[in-house]
Structures are given as structure tokens and as C-alpha cells.
C-alpha atoms as a PDB file:
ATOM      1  CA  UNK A   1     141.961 190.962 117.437  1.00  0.00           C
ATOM      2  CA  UNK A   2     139.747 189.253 115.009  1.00  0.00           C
ATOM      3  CA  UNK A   3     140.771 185.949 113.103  1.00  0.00           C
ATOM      4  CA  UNK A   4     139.258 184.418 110.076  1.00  0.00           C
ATOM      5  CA  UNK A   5     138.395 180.721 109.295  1.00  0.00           C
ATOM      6  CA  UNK A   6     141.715 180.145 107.538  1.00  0.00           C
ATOM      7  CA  UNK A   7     143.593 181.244 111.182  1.00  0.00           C
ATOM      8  CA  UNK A   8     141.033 179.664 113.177  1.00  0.00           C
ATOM      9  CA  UNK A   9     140.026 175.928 112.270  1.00  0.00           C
ATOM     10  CA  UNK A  10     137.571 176.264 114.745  1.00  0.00           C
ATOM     11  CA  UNK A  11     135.595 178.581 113.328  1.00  0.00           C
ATOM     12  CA  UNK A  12     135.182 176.725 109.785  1.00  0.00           C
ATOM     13  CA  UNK A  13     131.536 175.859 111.208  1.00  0.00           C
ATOM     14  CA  UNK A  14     129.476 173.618 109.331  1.00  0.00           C
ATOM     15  CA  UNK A  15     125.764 173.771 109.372  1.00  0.00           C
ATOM     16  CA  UNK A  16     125.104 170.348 107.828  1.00  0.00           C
ATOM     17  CA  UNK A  17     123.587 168.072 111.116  1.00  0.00           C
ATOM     18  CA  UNK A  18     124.655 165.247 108.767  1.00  0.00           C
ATOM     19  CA  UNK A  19     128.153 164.049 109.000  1.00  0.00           C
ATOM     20  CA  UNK A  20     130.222 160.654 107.809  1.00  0.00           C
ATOM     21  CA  UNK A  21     129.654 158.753 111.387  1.00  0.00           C
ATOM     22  CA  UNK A  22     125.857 159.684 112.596  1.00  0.00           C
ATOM     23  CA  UNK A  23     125.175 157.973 115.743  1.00  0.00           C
ATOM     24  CA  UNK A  24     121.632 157.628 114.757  1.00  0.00           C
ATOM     25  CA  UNK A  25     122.405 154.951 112.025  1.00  0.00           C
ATOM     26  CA  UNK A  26     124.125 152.941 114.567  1.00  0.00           C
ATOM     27  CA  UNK A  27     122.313 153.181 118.150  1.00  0.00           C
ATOM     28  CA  UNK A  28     118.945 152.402 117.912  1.00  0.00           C
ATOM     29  CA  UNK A  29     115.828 153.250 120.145  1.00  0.00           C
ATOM     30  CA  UNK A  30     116.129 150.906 123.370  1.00  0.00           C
ATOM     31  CA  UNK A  31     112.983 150.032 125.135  1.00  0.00           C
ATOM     32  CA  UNK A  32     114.156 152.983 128.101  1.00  0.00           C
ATOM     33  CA  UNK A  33     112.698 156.426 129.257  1.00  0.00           C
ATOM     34  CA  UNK A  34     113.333 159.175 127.127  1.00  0.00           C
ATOM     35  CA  UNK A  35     114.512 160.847 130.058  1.00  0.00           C
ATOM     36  CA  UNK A  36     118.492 160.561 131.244  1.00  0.00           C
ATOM     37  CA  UNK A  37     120.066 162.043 134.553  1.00  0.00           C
ATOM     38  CA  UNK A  38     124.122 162.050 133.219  1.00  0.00           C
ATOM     39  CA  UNK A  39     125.568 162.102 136.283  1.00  0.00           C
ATOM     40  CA  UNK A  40     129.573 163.417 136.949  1.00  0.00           C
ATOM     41  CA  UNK A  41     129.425 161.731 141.058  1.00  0.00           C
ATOM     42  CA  UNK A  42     130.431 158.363 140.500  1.00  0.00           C
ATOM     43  CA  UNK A  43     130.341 157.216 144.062  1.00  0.00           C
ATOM     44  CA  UNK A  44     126.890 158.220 143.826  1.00  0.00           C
ATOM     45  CA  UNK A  45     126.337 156.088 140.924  1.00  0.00           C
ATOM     46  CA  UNK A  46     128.229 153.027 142.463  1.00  0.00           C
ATOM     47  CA  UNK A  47     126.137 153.493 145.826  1.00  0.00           C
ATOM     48  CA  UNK A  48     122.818 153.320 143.798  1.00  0.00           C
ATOM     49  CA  UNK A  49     123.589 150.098 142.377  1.00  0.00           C
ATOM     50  CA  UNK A  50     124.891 148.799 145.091  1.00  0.00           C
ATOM     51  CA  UNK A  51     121.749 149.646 147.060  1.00  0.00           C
ATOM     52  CA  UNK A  52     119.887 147.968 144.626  1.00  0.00           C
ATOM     53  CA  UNK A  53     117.828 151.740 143.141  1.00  0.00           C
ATOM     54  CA  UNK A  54     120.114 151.301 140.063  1.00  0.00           C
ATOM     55  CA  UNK A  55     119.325 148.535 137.387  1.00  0.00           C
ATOM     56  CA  UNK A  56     121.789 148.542 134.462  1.00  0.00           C
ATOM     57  CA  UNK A  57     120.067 147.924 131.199  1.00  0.00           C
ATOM     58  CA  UNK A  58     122.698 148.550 128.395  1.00  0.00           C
ATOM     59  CA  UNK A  59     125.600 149.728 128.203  1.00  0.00           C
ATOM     60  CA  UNK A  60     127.759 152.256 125.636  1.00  0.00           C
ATOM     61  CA  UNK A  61     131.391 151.207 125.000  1.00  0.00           C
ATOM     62  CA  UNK A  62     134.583 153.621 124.199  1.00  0.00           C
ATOM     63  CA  UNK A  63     138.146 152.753 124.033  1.00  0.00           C
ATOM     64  CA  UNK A  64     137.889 153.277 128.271  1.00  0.00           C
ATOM     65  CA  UNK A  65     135.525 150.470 128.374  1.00  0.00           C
ATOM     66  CA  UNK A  66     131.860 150.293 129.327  1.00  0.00           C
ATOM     67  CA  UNK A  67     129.567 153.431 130.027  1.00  0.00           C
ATOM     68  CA  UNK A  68     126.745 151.180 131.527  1.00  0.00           C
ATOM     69  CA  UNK A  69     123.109 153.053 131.513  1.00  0.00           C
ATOM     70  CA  UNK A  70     120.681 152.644 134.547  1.00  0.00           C
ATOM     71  CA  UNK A  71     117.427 152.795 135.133  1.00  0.00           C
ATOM     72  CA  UNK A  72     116.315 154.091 138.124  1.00  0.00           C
ATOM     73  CA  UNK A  73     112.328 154.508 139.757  1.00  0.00           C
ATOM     74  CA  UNK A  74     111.955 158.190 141.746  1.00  0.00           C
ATOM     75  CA  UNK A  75     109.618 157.447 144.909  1.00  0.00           C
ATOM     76  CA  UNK A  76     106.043 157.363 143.849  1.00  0.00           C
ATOM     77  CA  UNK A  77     106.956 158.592 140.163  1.00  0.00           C
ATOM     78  CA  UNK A  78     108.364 157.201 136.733  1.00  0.00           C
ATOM     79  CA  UNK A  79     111.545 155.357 135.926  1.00  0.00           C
ATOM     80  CA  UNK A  80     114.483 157.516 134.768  1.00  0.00           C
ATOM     81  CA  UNK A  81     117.665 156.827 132.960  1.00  0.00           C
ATOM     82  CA  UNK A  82     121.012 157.266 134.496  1.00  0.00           C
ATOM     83  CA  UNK A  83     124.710 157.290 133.390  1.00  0.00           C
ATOM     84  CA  UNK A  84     127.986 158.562 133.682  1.00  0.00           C
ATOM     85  CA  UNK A  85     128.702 160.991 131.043  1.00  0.00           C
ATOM     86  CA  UNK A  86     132.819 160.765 130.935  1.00  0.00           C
ATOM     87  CA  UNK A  87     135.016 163.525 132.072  1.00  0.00           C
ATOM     88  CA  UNK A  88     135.256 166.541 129.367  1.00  0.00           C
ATOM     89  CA  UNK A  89     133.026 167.930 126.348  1.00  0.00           C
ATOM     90  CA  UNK A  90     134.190 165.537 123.402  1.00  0.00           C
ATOM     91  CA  UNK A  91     133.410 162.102 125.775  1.00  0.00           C
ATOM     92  CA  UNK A  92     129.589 163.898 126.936  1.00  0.00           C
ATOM     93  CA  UNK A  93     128.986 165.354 124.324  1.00  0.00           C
ATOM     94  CA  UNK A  94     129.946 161.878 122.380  1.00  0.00           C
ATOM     95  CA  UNK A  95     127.751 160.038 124.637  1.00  0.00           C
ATOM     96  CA  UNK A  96     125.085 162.067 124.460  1.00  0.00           C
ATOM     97  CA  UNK A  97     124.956 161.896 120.879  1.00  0.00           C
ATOM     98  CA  UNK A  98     124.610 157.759 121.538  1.00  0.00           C
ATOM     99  CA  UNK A  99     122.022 158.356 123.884  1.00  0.00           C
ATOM    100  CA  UNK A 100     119.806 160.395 121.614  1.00  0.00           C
ATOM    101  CA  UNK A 101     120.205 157.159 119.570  1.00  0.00           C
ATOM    102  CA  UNK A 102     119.014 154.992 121.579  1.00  0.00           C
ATOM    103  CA  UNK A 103     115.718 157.315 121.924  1.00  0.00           C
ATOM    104  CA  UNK A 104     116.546 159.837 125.000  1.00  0.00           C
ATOM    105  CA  UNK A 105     114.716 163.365 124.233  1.00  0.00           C
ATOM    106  CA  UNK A 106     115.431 165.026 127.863  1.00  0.00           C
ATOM    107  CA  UNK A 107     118.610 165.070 129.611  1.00  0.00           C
ATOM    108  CA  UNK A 108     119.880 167.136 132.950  1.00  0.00           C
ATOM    109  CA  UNK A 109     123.306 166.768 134.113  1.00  0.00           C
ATOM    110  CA  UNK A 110     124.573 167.372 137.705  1.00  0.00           C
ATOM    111  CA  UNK A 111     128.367 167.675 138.119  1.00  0.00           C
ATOM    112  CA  UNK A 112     130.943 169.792 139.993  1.00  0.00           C
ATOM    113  CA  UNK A 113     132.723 173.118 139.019  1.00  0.00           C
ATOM    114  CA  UNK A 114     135.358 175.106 140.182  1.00  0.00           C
ATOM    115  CA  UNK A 115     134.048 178.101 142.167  1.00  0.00           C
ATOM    116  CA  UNK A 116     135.370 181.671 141.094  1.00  0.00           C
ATOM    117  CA  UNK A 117     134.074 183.426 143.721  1.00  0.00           C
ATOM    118  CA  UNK A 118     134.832 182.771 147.068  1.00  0.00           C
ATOM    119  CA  UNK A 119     131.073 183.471 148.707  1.00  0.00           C
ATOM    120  CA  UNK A 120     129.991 179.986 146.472  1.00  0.00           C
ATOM    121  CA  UNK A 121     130.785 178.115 149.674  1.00  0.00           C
ATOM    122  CA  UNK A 122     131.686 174.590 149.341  1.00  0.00           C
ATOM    123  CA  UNK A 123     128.159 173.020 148.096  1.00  0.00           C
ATOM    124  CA  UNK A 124     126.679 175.966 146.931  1.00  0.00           C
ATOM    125  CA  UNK A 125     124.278 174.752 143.923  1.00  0.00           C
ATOM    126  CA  UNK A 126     124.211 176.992 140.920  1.00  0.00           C
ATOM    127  CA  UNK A 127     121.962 176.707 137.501  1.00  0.00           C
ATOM    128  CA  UNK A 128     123.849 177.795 134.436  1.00  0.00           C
ATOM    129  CA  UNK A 129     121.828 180.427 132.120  1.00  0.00           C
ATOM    130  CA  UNK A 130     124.631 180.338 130.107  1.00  0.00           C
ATOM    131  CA  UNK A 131     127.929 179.228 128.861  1.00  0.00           C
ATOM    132  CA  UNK A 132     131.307 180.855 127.822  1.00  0.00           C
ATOM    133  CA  UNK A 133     132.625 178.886 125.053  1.00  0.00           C
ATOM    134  CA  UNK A 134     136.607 177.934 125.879  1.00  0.00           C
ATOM    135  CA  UNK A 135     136.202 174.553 124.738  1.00  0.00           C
ATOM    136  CA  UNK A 136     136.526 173.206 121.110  1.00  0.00           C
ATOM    137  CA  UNK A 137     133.402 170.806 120.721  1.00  0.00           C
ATOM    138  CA  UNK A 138     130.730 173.395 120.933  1.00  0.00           C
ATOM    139  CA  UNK A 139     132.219 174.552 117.826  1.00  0.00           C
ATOM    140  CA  UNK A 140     131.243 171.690 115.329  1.00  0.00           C
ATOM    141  CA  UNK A 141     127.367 171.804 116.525  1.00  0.00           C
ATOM    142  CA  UNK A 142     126.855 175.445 116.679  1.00  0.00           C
ATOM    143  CA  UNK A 143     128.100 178.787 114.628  1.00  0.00           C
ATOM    144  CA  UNK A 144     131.155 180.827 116.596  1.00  0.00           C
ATOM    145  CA  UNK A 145     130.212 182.670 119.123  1.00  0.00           C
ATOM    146  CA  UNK A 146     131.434 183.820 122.441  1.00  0.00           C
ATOM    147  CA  UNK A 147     128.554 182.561 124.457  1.00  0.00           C
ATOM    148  CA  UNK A 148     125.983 179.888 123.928  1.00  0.00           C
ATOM    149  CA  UNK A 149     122.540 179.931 126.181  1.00  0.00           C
ATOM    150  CA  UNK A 150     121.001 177.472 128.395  1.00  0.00           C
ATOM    151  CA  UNK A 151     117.413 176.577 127.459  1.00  0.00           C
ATOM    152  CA  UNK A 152     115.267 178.750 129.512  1.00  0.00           C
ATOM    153  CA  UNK A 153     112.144 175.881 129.989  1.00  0.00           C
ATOM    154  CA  UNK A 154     114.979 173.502 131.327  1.00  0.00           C
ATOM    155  CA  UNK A 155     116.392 176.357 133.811  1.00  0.00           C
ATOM    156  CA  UNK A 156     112.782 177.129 135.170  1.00  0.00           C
ATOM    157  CA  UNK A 157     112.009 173.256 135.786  1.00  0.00           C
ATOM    158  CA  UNK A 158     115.404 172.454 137.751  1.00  0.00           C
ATOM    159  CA  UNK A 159     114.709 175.887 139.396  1.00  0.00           C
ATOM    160  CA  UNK A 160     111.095 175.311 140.250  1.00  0.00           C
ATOM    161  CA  UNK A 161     112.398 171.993 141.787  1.00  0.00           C
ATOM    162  CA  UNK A 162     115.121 173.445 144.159  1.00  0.00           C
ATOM    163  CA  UNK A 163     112.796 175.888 145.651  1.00  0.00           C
ATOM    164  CA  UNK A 164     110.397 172.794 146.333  1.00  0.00           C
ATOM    165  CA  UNK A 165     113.274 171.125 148.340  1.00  0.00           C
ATOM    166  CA  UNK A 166     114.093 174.450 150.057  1.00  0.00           C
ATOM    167  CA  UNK A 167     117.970 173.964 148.293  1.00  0.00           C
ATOM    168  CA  UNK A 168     118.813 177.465 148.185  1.00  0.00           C
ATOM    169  CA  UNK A 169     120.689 177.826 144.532  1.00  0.00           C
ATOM    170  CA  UNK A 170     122.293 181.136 142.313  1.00  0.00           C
ATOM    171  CA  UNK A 171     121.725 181.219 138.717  1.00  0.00           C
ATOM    172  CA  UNK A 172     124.441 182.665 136.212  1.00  0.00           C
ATOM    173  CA  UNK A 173     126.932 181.755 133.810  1.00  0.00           C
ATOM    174  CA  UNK A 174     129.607 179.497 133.804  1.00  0.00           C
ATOM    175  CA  UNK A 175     133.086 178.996 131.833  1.00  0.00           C
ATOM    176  CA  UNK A 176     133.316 175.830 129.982  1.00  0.00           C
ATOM    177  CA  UNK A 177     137.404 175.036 129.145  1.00  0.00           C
ATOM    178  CA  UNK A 178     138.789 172.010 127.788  1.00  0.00           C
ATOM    179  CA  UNK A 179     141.930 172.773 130.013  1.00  0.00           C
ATOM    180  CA  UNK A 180     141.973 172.778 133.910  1.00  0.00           C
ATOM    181  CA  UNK A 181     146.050 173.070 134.133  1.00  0.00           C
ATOM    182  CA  UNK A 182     145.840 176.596 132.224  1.00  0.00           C
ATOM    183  CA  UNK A 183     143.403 178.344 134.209  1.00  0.00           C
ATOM    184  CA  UNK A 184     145.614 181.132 134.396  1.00  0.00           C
ATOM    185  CA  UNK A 185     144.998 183.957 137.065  1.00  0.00           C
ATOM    186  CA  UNK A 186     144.400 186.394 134.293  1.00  0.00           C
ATOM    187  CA  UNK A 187     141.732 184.303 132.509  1.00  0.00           C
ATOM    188  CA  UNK A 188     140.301 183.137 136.038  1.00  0.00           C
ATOM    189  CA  UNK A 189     140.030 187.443 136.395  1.00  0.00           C
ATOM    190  CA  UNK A 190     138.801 188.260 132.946  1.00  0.00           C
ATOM    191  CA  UNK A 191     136.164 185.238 132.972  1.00  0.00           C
ATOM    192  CA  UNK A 192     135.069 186.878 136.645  1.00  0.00           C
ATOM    193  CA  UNK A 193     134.533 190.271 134.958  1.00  0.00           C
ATOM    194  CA  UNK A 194     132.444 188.758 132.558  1.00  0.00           C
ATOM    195  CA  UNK A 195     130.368 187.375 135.021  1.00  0.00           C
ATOM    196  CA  UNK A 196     131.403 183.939 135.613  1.00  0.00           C
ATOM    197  CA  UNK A 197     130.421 181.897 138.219  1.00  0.00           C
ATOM    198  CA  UNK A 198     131.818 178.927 137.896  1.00  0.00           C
ATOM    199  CA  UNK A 199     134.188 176.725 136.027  1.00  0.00           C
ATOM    200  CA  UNK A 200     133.414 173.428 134.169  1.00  0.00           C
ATOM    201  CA  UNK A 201     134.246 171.325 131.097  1.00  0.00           C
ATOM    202  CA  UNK A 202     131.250 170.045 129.472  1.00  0.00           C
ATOM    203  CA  UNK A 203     128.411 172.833 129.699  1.00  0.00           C
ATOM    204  CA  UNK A 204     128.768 174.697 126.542  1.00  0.00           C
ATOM    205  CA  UNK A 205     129.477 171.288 124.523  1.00  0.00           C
ATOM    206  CA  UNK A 206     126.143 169.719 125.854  1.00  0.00           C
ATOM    207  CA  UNK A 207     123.604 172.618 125.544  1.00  0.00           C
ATOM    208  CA  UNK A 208     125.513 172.832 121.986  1.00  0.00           C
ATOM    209  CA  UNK A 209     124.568 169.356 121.089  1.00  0.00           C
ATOM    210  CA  UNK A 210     121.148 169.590 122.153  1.00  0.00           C
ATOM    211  CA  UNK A 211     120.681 172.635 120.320  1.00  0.00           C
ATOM    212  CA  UNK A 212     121.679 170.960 116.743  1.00  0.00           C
ATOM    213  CA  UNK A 213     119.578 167.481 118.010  1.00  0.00           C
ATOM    214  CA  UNK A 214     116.645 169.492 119.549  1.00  0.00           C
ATOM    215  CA  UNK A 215     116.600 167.646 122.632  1.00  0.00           C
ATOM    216  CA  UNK A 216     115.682 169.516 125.880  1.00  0.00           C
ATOM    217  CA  UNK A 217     119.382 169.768 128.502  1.00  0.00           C
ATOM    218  CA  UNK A 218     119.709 171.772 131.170  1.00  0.00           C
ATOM    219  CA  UNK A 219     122.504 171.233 134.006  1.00  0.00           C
ATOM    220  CA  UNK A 220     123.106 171.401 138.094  1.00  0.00           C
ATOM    221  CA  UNK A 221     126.788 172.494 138.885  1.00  0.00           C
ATOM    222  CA  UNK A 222     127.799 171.717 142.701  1.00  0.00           C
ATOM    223  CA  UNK A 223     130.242 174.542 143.639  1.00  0.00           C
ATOM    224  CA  UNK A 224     133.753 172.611 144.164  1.00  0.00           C
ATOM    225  CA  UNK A 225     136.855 173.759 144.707  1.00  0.00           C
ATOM    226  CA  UNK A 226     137.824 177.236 145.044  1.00  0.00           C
ATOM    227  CA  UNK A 227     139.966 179.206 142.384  1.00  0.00           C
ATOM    228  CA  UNK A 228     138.780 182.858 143.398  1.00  0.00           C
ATOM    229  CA  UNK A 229     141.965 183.247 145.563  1.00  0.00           C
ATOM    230  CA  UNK A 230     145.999 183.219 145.027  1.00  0.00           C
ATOM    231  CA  UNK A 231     146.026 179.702 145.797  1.00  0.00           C
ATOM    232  CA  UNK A 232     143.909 176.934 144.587  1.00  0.00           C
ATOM    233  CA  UNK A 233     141.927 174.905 147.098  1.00  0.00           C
ATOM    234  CA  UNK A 234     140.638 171.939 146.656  1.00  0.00           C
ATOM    235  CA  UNK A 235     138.131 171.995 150.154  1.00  0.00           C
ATOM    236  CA  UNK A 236     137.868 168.150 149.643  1.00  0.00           C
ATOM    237  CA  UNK A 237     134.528 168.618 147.407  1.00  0.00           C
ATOM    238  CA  UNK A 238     134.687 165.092 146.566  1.00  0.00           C
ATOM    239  CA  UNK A 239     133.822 163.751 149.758  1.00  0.00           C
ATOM    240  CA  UNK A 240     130.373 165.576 149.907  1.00  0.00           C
ATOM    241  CA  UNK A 241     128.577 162.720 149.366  1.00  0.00           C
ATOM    242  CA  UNK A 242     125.034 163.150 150.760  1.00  0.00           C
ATOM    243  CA  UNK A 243     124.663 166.718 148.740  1.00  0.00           C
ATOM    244  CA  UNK A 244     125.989 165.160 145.673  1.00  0.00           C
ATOM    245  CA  UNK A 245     123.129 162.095 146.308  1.00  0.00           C
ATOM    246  CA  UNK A 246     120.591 164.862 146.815  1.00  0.00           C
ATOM    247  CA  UNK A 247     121.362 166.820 144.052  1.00  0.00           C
ATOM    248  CA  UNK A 248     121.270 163.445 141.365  1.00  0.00           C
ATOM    249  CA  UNK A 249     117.445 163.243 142.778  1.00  0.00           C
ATOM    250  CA  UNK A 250     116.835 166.638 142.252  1.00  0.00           C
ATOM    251  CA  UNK A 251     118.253 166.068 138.730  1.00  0.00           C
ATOM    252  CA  UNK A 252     115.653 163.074 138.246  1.00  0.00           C
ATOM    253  CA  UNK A 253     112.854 165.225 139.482  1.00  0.00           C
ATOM    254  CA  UNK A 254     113.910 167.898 136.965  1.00  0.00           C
ATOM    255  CA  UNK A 255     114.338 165.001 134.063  1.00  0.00           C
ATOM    256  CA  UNK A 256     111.304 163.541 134.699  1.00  0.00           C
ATOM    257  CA  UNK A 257     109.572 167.228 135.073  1.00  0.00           C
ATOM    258  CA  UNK A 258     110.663 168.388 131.569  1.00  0.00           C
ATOM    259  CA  UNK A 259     110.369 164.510 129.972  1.00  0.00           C
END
């Protein structure tokens, strides 16, 4: 069934990159890299700092509080920013926009996902090459469309860098939603057939903003919990914590790589 722009607020997509509140005219270049790890583990963030590998050296502010931003040095390489992007596509995609304001140009993110198929095993690392668009923010930084790409130079970098660290890895597309509680066994089967690998909430919205800023993003998902069968488990993916370390490196590597 096809629906117009008067059914569909959604798809009343403006093309103007200017809008009423620009984050540009109120976060200003920082003396930071230009290169940002936005990381979704934050035990992993918490255990940097508390190690001491983490410096905070500004921080973003929502109504939640404080996003702080780190800086952190790879071993025998460059300093690299670091933060917590939220939970969800408006919050990233939000603060991402602040970031590119403060004068970030290169950004990979490294989260979890839910795994549709039950072969991702708990850890299994996939690269998104693209996104299925069942979220709303995507929407106001690029025209409708079903799918939206991930940027091929960013895919071959984080790539390239998990066959240097032997991390073995599958590469395919993922469904962004806005809504975990209705991932319905029907959609969970139609997004399958259309070659899903994973599930996730923020993909699509940051490759979208990128796209309209023309900043290089590309993203490591962390196969989670598993919704391929009749009932949803959980397999404690949270408590992973070495791979989810690992995998923030390999993100740093990837930033600094493309940066």
C-alpha cells in the first residue's frame, strides 16, 4: 500500500541542512581529535576511566544529565575521542550532531544488537552494509526510503582491522526500530527474509546524519540476545565484558584508521 506525505508525516522530507536550532552555532570546535569511538558498553567506559586510559575533557549535557567525552591514547598511536552515545536514534543521532560541533569528522560506533538468526552465537561481531529504516529520525536527514547504506570506505577499514586481530566477523544488514517491545514475530520473520541480521536502534539514524553532515560513520554490532526463536533469550550478553573491551579498541583502531 502506498501513502502520501499528507498520511505519512514522516515522509514530508526536507532537504534544507539548515534548520531553526543548528548545533553548529552553538558547539564550537574543542581543542580534541576529530576522531570519536561512541561507545553503547558502559562498563567498558567506566572501567577505562577508572583505570586511568580515559581522561574526560568536556562534557555534553541533556535533560539526563552529563554525556562526558574522553580522550583516550591507543598503544603506540594517536589520541581518540570517546563517549557514550545515549540509548536510541533521536539521543545519538542528537549527540552526534553536538559532536560534529565541537569539530569531530570520523566517528565508529560499537554497540549490541539483537541476533535474528540463531548461528550469530552470543559474541558474534557483525559490520552493517546497510540499514532498514524502522525508526523515525533517519527521516528528517535523508529522503524516504526503505533502506539507507553504510559507507563502503568505513566498512573496509573496520573490516581490514578485524581480520588483523584474527576476530572472525559477518557483514550484512541490520534493522534499525525505535521500538524493542513490538518486535513482533511476523516483523522479526519478514525483516529475516529481507536479509536481516541483526536488530538495533541507532544504525540507520547515524549513517543518516553523517550522510547530510558529510562526516565519515561506520558501526561494530556485538551479536546479543537471541530473537530468531519462539522465545526471546537474553544469553546474559551484558556480562561479556572482555569482548565488549576488545571490540571498543578495535573501534579506535578503525577511528583512528579512517581519521
Amino acid at each position: 500500500m502506498e501513502y502520501t506525505p499528507a498520511q505519512v508525516p514522516l515522509l514530508e522530507f526536507d532537504p534544507n541542512p539548515r534548520a531553526l536550532i543548528n548545533a553548529d552555532e552553538h558547539y564550537f570546535p574543542l581543542d580534541i581529535p576529530s576522531t570519536l569511538v561512541f561507545c553503547f558498553f558502559h562498563e567498558v567506559i567506566t572501567k577505562l576511566v577508572n583505570d586511568g586510559i580515559a581522561r574526560q575533557v568536556h562534557a555534553l549535557r541533556s535533560e539526563m544529565g552529563a554525556h562526558p567525552l574522553y580522550v583516550i591514547r591507543l598503544v603506540d598511536g594517536p589520541e581518540v575521542c570517546l563517549m557514550h552515545p545515549g540509548v536510541g536514534a533521536p539521543m545519538s543521532a542528537a549527540l552526534l550532531e553536538e559532536a560534529i560541533g565541537h569539530g569531530i569528522r570520523t566517528v565508529v560506533a560499537v554497540g549490541g544488537a539483537g541476533s535474528l538468526h540463531q548461528e550469530l552465537t552470543l559474541g558474534h561481531v557483525v559490520v552493517p552494509t546497510k540499514a532498514l529504516r524502522d525508526e523515525g529520525t533517519s527521516y528528517h536527514y535523508v529522503a524516504p526510503n526503505r533502506w539507507i547504506e553504510a559507507q563502503p570506505r568505513a566498512t573496509a577499514a573496520i573490516t581490514a582491522i578485524l581480520d588483523a586481530h584474527h576476530i572472525p566477523y559477518v557483514a550484512g544488514a541490520t534493522w534499525t526500530t525505535d521500538a524493542f517491545y513490538r518486535e513482533t514475530r511476523d516483523k522479526i520473520a519478514q525483516r529475516r527474509a529481507e536479509g536481516c541480521l541483526t536488530v538495533e536502534m541507532e544504525n540507520a539514524a547515524l549513517l543518516a546524519v553523517a550522510q547530510l553532515r558529510g562526516i565519515t560513520m561506520g558501526q561494530i554490532l556485538y551479536s546479543g540476545d537471541d530473537l530468531s526463536g519462539v522465545q526471546w533469550d537474553s544469553r546474559s550478553w551484558h556480562t561479556h565484558a572482555s569482548l565488549r573491551e576488545q571490540l571498543t579498541y578495535i573501534a579506535a583502531e578503525a577511528a583512528s584508521a579512517l581519521g
